[in-house]
PDB file of N, CA and C in Angstrom:
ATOM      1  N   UNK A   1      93.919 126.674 193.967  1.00  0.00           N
ATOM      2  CA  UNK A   1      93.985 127.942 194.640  1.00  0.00           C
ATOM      3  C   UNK A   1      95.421 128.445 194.710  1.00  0.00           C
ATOM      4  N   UNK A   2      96.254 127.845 194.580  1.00  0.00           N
ATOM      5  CA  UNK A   2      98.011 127.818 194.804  1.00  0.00           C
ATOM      6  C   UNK A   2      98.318 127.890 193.437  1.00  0.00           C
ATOM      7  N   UNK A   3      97.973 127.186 192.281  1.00  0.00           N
ATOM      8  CA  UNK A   3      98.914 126.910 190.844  1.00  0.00           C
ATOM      9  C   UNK A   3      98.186 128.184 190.231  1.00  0.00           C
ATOM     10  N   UNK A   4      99.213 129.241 189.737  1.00  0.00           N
ATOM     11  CA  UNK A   4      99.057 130.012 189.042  1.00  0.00           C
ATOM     12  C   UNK A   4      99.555 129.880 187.704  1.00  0.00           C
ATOM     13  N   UNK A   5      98.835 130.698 186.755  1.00  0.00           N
ATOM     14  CA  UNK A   5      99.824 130.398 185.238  1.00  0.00           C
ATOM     15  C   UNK A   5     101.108 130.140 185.256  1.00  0.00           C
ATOM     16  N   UNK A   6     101.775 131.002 185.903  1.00  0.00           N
ATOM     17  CA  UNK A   6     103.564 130.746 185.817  1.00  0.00           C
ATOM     18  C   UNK A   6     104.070 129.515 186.198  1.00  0.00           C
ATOM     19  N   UNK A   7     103.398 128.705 187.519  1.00  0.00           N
ATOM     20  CA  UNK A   7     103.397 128.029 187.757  1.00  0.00           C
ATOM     21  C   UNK A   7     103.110 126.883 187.246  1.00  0.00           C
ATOM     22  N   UNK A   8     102.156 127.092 186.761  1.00  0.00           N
ATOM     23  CA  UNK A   8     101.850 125.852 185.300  1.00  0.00           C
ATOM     24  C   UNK A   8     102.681 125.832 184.128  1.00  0.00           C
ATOM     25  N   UNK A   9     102.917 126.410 183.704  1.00  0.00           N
ATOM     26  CA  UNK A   9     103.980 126.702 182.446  1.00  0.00           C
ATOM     27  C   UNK A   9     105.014 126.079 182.908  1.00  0.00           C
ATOM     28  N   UNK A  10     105.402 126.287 184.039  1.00  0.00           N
ATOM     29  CA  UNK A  10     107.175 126.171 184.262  1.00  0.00           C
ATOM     30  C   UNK A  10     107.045 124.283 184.575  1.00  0.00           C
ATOM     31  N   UNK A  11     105.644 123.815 185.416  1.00  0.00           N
ATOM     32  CA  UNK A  11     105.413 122.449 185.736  1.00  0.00           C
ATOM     33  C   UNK A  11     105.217 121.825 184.093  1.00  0.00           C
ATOM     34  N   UNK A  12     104.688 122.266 182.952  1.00  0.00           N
ATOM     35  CA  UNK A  12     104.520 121.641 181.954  1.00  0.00           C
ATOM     36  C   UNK A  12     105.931 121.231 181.258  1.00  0.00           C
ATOM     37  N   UNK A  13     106.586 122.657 181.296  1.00  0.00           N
ATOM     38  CA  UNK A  13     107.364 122.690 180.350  1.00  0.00           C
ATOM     39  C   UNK A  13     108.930 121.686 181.393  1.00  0.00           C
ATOM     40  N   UNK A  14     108.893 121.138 182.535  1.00  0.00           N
ATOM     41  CA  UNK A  14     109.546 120.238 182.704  1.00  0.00           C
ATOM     42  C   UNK A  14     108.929 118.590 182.518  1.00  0.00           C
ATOM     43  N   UNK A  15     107.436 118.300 182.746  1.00  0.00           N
ATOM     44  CA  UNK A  15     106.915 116.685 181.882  1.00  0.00           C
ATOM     45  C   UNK A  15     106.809 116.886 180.948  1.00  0.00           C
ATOM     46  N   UNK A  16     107.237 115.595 181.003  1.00  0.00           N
ATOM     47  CA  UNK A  16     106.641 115.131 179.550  1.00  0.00           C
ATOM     48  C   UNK A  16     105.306 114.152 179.645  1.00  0.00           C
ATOM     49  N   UNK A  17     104.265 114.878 179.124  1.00  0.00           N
ATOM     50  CA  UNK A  17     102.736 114.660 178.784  1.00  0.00           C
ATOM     51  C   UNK A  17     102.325 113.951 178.021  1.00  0.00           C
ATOM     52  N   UNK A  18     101.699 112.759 178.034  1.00  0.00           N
ATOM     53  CA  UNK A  18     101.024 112.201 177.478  1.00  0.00           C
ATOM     54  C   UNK A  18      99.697 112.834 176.969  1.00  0.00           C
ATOM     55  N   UNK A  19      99.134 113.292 177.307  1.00  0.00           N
ATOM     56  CA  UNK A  19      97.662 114.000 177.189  1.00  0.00           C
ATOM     57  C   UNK A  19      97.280 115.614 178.066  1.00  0.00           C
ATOM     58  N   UNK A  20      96.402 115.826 177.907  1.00  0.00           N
ATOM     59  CA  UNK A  20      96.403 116.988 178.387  1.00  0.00           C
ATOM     60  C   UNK A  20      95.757 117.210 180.218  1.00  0.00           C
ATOM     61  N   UNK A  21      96.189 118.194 180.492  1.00  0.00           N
ATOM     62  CA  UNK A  21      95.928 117.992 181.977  1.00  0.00           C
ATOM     63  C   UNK A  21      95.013 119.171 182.143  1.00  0.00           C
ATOM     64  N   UNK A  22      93.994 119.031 182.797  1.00  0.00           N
ATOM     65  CA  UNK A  22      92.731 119.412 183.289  1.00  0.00           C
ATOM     66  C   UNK A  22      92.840 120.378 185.206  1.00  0.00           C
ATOM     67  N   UNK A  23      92.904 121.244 184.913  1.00  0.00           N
ATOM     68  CA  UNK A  23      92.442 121.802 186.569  1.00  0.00           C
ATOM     69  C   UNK A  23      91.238 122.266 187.118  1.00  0.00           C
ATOM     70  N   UNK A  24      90.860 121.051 188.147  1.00  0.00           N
ATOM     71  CA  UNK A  24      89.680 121.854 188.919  1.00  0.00           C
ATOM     72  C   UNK A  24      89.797 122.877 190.185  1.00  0.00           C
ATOM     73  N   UNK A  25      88.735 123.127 190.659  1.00  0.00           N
ATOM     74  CA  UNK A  25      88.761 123.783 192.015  1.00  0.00           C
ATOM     75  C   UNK A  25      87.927 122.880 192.905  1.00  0.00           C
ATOM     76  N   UNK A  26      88.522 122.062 193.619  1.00  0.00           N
ATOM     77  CA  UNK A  26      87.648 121.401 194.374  1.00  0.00           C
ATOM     78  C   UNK A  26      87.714 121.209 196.068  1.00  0.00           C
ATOM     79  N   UNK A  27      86.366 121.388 196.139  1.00  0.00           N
ATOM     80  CA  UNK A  27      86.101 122.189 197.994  1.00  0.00           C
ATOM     81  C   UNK A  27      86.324 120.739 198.498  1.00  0.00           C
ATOM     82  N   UNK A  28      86.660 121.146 199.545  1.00  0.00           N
ATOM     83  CA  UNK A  28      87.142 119.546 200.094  1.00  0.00           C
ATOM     84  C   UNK A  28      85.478 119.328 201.139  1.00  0.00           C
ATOM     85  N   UNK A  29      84.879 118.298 201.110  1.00  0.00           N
ATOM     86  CA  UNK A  29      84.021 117.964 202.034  1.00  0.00           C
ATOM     87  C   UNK A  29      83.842 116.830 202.771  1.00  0.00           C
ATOM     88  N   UNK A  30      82.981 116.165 202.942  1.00  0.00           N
ATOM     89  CA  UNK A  30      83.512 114.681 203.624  1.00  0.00           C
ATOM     90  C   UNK A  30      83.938 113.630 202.372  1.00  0.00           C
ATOM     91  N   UNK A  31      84.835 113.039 202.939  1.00  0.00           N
ATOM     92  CA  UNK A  31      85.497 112.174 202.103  1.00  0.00           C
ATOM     93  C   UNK A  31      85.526 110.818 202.613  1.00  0.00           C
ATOM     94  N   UNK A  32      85.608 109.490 202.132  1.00  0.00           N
ATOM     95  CA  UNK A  32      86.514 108.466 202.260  1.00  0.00           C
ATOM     96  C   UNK A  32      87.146 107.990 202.032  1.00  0.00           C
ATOM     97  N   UNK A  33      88.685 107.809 202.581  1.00  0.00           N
ATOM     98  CA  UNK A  33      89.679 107.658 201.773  1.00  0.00           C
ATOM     99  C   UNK A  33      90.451 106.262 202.114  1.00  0.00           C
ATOM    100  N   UNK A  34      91.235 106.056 201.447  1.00  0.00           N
ATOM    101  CA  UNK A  34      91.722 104.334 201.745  1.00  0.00           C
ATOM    102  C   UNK A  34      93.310 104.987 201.015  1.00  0.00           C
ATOM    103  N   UNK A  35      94.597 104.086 200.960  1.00  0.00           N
ATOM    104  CA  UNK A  35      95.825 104.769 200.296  1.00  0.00           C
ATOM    105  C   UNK A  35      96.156 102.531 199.747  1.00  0.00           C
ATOM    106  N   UNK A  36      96.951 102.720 198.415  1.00  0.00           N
ATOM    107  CA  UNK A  36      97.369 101.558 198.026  1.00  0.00           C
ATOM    108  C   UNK A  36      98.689 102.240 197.459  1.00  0.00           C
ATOM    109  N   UNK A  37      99.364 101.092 197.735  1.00  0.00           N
ATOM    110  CA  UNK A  37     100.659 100.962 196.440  1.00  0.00           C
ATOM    111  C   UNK A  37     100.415 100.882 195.021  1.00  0.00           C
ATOM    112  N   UNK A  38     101.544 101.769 194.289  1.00  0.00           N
ATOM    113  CA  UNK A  38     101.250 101.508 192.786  1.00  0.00           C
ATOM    114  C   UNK A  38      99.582 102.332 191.975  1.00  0.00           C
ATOM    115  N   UNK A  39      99.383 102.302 190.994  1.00  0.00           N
ATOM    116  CA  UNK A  39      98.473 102.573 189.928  1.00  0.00           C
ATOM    117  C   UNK A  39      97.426 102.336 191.071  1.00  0.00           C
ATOM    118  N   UNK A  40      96.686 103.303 190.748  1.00  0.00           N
ATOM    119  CA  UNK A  40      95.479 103.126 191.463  1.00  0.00           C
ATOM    120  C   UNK A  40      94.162 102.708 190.333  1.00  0.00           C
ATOM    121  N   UNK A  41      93.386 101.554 190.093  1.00  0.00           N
ATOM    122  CA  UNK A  41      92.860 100.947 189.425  1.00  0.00           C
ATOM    123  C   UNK A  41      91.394 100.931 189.229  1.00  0.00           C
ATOM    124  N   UNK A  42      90.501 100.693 188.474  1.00  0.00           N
ATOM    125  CA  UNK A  42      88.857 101.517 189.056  1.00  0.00           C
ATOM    126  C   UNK A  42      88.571 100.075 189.957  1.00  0.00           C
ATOM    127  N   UNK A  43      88.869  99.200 189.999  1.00  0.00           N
ATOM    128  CA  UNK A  43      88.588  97.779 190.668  1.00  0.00           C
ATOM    129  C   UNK A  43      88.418  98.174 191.939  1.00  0.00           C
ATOM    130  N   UNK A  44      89.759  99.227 192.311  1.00  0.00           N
ATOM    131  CA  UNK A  44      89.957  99.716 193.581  1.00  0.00           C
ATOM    132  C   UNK A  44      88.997 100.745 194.237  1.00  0.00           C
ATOM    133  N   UNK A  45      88.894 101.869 193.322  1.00  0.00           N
ATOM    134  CA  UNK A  45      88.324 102.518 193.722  1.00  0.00           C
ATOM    135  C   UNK A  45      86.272 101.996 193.441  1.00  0.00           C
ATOM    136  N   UNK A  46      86.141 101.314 192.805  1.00  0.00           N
ATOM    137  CA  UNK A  46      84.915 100.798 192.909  1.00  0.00           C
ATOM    138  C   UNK A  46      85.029  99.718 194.297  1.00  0.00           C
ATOM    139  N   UNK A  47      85.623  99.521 194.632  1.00  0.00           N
ATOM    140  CA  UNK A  47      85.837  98.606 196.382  1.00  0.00           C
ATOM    141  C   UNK A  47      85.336  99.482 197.618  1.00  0.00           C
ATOM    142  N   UNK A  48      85.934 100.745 197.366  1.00  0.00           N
ATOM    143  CA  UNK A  48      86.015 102.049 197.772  1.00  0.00           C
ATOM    144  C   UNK A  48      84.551 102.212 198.181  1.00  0.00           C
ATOM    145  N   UNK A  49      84.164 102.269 197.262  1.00  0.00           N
ATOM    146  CA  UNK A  49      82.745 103.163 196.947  1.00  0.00           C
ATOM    147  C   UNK A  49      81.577 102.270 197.487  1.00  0.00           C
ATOM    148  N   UNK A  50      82.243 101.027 197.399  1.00  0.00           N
ATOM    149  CA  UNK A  50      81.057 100.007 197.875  1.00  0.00           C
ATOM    150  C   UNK A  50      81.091  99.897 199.433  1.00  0.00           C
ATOM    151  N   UNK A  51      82.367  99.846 200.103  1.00  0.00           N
ATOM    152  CA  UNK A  51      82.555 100.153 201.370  1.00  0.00           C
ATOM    153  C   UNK A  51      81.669 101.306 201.961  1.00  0.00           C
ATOM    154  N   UNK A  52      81.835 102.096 200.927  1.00  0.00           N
ATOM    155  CA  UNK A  52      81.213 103.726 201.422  1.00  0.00           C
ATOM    156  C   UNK A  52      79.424 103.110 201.477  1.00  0.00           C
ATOM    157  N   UNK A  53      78.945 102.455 200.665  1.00  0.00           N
ATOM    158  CA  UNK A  53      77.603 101.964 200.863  1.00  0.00           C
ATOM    159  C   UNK A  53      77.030 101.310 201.716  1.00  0.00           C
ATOM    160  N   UNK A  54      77.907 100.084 201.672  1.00  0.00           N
ATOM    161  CA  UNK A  54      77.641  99.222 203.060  1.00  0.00           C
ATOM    162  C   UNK A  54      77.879  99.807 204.424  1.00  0.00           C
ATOM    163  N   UNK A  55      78.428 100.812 204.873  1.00  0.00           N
ATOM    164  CA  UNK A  55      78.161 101.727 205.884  1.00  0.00           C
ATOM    165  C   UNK A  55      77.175 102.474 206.236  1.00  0.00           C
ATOM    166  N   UNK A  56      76.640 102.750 204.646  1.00  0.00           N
ATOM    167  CA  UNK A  56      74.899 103.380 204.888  1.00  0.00           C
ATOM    168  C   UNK A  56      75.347 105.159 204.407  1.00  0.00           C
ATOM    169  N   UNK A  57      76.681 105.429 203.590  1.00  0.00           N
ATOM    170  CA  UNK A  57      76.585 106.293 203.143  1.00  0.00           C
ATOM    171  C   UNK A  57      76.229 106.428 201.693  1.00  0.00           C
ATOM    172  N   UNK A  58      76.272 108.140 201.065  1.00  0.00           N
ATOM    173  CA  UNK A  58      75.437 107.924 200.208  1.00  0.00           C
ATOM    174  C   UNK A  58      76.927 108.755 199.111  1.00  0.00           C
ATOM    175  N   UNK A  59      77.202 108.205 197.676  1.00  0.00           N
ATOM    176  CA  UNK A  59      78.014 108.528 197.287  1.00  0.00           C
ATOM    177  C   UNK A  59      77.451 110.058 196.755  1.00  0.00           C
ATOM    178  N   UNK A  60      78.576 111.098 196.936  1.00  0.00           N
ATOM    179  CA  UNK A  60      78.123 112.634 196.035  1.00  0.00           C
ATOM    180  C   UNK A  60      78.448 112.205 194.964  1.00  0.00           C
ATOM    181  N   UNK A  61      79.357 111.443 193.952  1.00  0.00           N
ATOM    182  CA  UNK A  61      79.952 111.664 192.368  1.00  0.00           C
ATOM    183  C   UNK A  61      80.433 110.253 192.545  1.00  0.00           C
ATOM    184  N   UNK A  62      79.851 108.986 191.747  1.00  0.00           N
ATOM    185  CA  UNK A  62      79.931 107.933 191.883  1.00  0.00           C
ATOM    186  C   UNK A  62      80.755 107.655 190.352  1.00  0.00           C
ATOM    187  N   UNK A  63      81.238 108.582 189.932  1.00  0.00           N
ATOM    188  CA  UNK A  63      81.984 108.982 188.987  1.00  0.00           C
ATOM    189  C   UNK A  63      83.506 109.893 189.143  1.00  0.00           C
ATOM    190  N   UNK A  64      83.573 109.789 190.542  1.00  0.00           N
ATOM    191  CA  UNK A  64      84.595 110.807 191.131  1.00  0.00           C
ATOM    192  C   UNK A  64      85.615 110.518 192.146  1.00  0.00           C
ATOM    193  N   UNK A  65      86.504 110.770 191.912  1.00  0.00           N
ATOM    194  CA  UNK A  65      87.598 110.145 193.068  1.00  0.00           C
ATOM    195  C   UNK A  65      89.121 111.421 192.754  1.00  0.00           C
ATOM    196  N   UNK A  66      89.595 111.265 193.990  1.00  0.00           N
ATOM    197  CA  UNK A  66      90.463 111.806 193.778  1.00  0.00           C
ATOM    198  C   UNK A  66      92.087 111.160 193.705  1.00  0.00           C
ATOM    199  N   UNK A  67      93.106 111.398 193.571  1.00  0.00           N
ATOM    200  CA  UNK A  67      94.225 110.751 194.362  1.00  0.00           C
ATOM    201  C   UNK A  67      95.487 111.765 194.650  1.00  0.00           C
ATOM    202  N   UNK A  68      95.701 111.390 195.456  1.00  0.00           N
ATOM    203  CA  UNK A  68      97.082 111.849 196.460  1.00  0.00           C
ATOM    204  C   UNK A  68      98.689 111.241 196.072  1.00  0.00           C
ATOM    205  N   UNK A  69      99.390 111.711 195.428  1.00  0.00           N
ATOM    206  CA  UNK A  69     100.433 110.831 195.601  1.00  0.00           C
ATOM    207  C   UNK A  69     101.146 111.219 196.493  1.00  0.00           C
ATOM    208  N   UNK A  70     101.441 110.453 197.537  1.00  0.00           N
ATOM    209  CA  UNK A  70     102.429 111.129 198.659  1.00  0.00           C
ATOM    210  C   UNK A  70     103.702 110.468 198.805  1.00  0.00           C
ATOM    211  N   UNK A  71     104.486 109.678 197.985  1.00  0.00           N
ATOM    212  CA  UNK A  71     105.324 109.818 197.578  1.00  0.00           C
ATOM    213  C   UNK A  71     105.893 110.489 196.307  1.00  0.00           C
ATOM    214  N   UNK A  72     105.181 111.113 195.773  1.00  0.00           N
ATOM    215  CA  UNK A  72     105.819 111.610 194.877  1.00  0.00           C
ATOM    216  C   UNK A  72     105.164 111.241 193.422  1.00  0.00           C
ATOM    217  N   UNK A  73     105.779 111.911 192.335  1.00  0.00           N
ATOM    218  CA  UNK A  73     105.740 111.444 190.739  1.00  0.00           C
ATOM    219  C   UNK A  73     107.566 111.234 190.358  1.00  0.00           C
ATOM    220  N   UNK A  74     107.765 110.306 189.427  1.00  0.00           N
ATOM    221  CA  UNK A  74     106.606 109.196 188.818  1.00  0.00           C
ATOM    222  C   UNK A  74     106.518 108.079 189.828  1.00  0.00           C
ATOM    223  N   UNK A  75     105.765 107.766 189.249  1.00  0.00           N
ATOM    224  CA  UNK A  75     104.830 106.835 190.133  1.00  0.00           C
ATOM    225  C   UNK A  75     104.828 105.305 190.048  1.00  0.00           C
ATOM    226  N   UNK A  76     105.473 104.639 191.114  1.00  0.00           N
ATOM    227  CA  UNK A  76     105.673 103.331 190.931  1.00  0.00           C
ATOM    228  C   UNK A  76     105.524 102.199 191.737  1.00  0.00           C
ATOM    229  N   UNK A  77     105.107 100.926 191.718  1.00  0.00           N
ATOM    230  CA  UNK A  77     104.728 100.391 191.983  1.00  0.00           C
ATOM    231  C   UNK A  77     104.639 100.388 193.766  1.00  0.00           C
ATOM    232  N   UNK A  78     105.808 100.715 194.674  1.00  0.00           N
ATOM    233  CA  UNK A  78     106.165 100.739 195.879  1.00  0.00           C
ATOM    234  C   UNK A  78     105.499 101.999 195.933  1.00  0.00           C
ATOM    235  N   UNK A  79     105.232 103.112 195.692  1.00  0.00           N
ATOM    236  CA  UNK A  79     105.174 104.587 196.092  1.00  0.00           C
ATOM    237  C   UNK A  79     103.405 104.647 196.523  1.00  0.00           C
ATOM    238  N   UNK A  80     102.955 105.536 197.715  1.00  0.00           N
ATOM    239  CA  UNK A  80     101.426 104.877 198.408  1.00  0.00           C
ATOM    240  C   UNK A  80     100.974 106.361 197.420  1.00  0.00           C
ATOM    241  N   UNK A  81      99.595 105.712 197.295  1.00  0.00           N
ATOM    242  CA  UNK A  81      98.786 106.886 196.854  1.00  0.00           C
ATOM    243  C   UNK A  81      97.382 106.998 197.673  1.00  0.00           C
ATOM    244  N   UNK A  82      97.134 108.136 198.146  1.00  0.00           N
ATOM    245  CA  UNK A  82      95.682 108.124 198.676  1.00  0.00           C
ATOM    246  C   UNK A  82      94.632 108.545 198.248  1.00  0.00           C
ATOM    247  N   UNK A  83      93.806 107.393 198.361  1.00  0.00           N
ATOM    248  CA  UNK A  83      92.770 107.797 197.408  1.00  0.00           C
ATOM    249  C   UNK A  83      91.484 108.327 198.163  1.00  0.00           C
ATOM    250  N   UNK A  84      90.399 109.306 197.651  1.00  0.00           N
ATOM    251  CA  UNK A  84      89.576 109.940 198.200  1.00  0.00           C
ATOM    252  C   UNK A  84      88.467 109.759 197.196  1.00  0.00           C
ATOM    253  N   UNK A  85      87.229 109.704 197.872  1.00  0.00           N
ATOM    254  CA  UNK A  85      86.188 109.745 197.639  1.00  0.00           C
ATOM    255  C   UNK A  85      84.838 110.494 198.008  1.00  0.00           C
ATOM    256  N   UNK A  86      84.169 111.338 197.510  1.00  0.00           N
ATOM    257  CA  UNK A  86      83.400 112.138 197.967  1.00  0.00           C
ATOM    258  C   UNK A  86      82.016 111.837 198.321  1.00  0.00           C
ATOM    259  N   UNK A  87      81.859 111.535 199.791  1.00  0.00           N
ATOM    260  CA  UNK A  87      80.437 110.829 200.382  1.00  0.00           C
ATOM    261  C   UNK A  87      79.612 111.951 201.265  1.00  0.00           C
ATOM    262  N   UNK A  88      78.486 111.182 201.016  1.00  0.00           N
ATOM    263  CA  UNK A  88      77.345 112.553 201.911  1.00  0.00           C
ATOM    264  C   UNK A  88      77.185 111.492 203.457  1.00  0.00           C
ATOM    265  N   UNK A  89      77.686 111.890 204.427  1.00  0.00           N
ATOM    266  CA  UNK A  89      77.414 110.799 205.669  1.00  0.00           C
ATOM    267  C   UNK A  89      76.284 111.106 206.087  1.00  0.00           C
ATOM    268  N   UNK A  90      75.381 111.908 206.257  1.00  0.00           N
ATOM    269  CA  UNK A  90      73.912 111.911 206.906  1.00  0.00           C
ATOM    270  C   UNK A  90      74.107 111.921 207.944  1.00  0.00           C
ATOM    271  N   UNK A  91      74.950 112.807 208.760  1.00  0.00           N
ATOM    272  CA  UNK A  91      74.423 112.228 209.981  1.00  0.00           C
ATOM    273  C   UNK A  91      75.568 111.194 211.032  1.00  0.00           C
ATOM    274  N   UNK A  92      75.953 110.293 209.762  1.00  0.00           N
ATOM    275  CA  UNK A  92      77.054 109.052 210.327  1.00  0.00           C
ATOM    276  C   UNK A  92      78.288 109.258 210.498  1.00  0.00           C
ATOM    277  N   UNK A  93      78.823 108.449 211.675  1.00  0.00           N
ATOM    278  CA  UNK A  93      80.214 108.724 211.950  1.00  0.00           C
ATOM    279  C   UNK A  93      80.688 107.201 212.462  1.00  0.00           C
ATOM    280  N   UNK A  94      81.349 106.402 211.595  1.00  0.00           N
ATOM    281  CA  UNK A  94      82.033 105.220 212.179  1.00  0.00           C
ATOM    282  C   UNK A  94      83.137 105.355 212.870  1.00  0.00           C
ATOM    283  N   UNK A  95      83.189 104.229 213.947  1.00  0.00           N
ATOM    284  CA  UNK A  95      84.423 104.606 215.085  1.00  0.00           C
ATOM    285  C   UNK A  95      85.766 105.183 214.613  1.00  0.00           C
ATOM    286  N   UNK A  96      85.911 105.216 213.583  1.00  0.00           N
ATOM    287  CA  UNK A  96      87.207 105.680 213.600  1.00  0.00           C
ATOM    288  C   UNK A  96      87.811 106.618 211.934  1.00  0.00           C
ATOM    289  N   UNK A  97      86.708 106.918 212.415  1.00  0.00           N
ATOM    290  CA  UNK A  97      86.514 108.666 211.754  1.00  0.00           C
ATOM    291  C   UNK A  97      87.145 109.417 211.889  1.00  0.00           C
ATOM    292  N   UNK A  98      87.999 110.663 211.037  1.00  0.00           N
ATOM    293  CA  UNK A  98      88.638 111.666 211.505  1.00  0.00           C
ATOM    294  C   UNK A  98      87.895 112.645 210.984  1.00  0.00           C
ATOM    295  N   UNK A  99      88.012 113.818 211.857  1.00  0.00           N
ATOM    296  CA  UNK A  99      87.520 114.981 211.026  1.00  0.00           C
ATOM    297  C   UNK A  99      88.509 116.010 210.859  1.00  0.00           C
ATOM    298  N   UNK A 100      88.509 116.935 210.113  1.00  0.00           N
ATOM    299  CA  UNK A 100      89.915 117.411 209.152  1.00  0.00           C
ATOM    300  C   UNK A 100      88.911 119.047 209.559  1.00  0.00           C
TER     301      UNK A 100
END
């Protein structure tokens, strides 16, 4: 909603790209999120997702995750990234839930 063409151009034309980069539009809804150091790995985020089950939620895109780097790019081993996941709660709210 914020990155406009100019804005993209001027972000490309300072990385250097390995591959090509993809933009969605994505509505934020309930999420679960967890944050790790370093590369975020599917090991991890399949940990993620299983947590999200054994709570009794139900995954929206069990193919889908997001991440946050909140330290920054590039990205290294010390620097936290948060990772998000998009769940349907039904209903559920574990103690220590935030709502956004």
């Amino acid at each position: 909603m914020f990155i406009n063409e100019t804005i993209y151009n001027q972000a490309v034309n300072q990385a250097s790209l390995s591959e090509l980069v993809n933009f969605e539009q994505l509505s934020e809804g309930t999420e679960m999120q967890t944050s790790f150091s370093g590369a975020v790995t599917a090991t991890q985020v399949a940990g993620l997702q299983e947590e999200a089950k054994e709570v009794g939620y139900q995954l929206v895109d069990s193919g889908s995750h997001r991440e946050v780097y909140l330290d920054g790019l590039p990205l290294t081993d010390d620097k936290q990234v948060l990772v998000r996941i998009p769940i349907d709660a039904t209903g559920k709210r574990p103690p220590l839930a935030a709502v956004n």
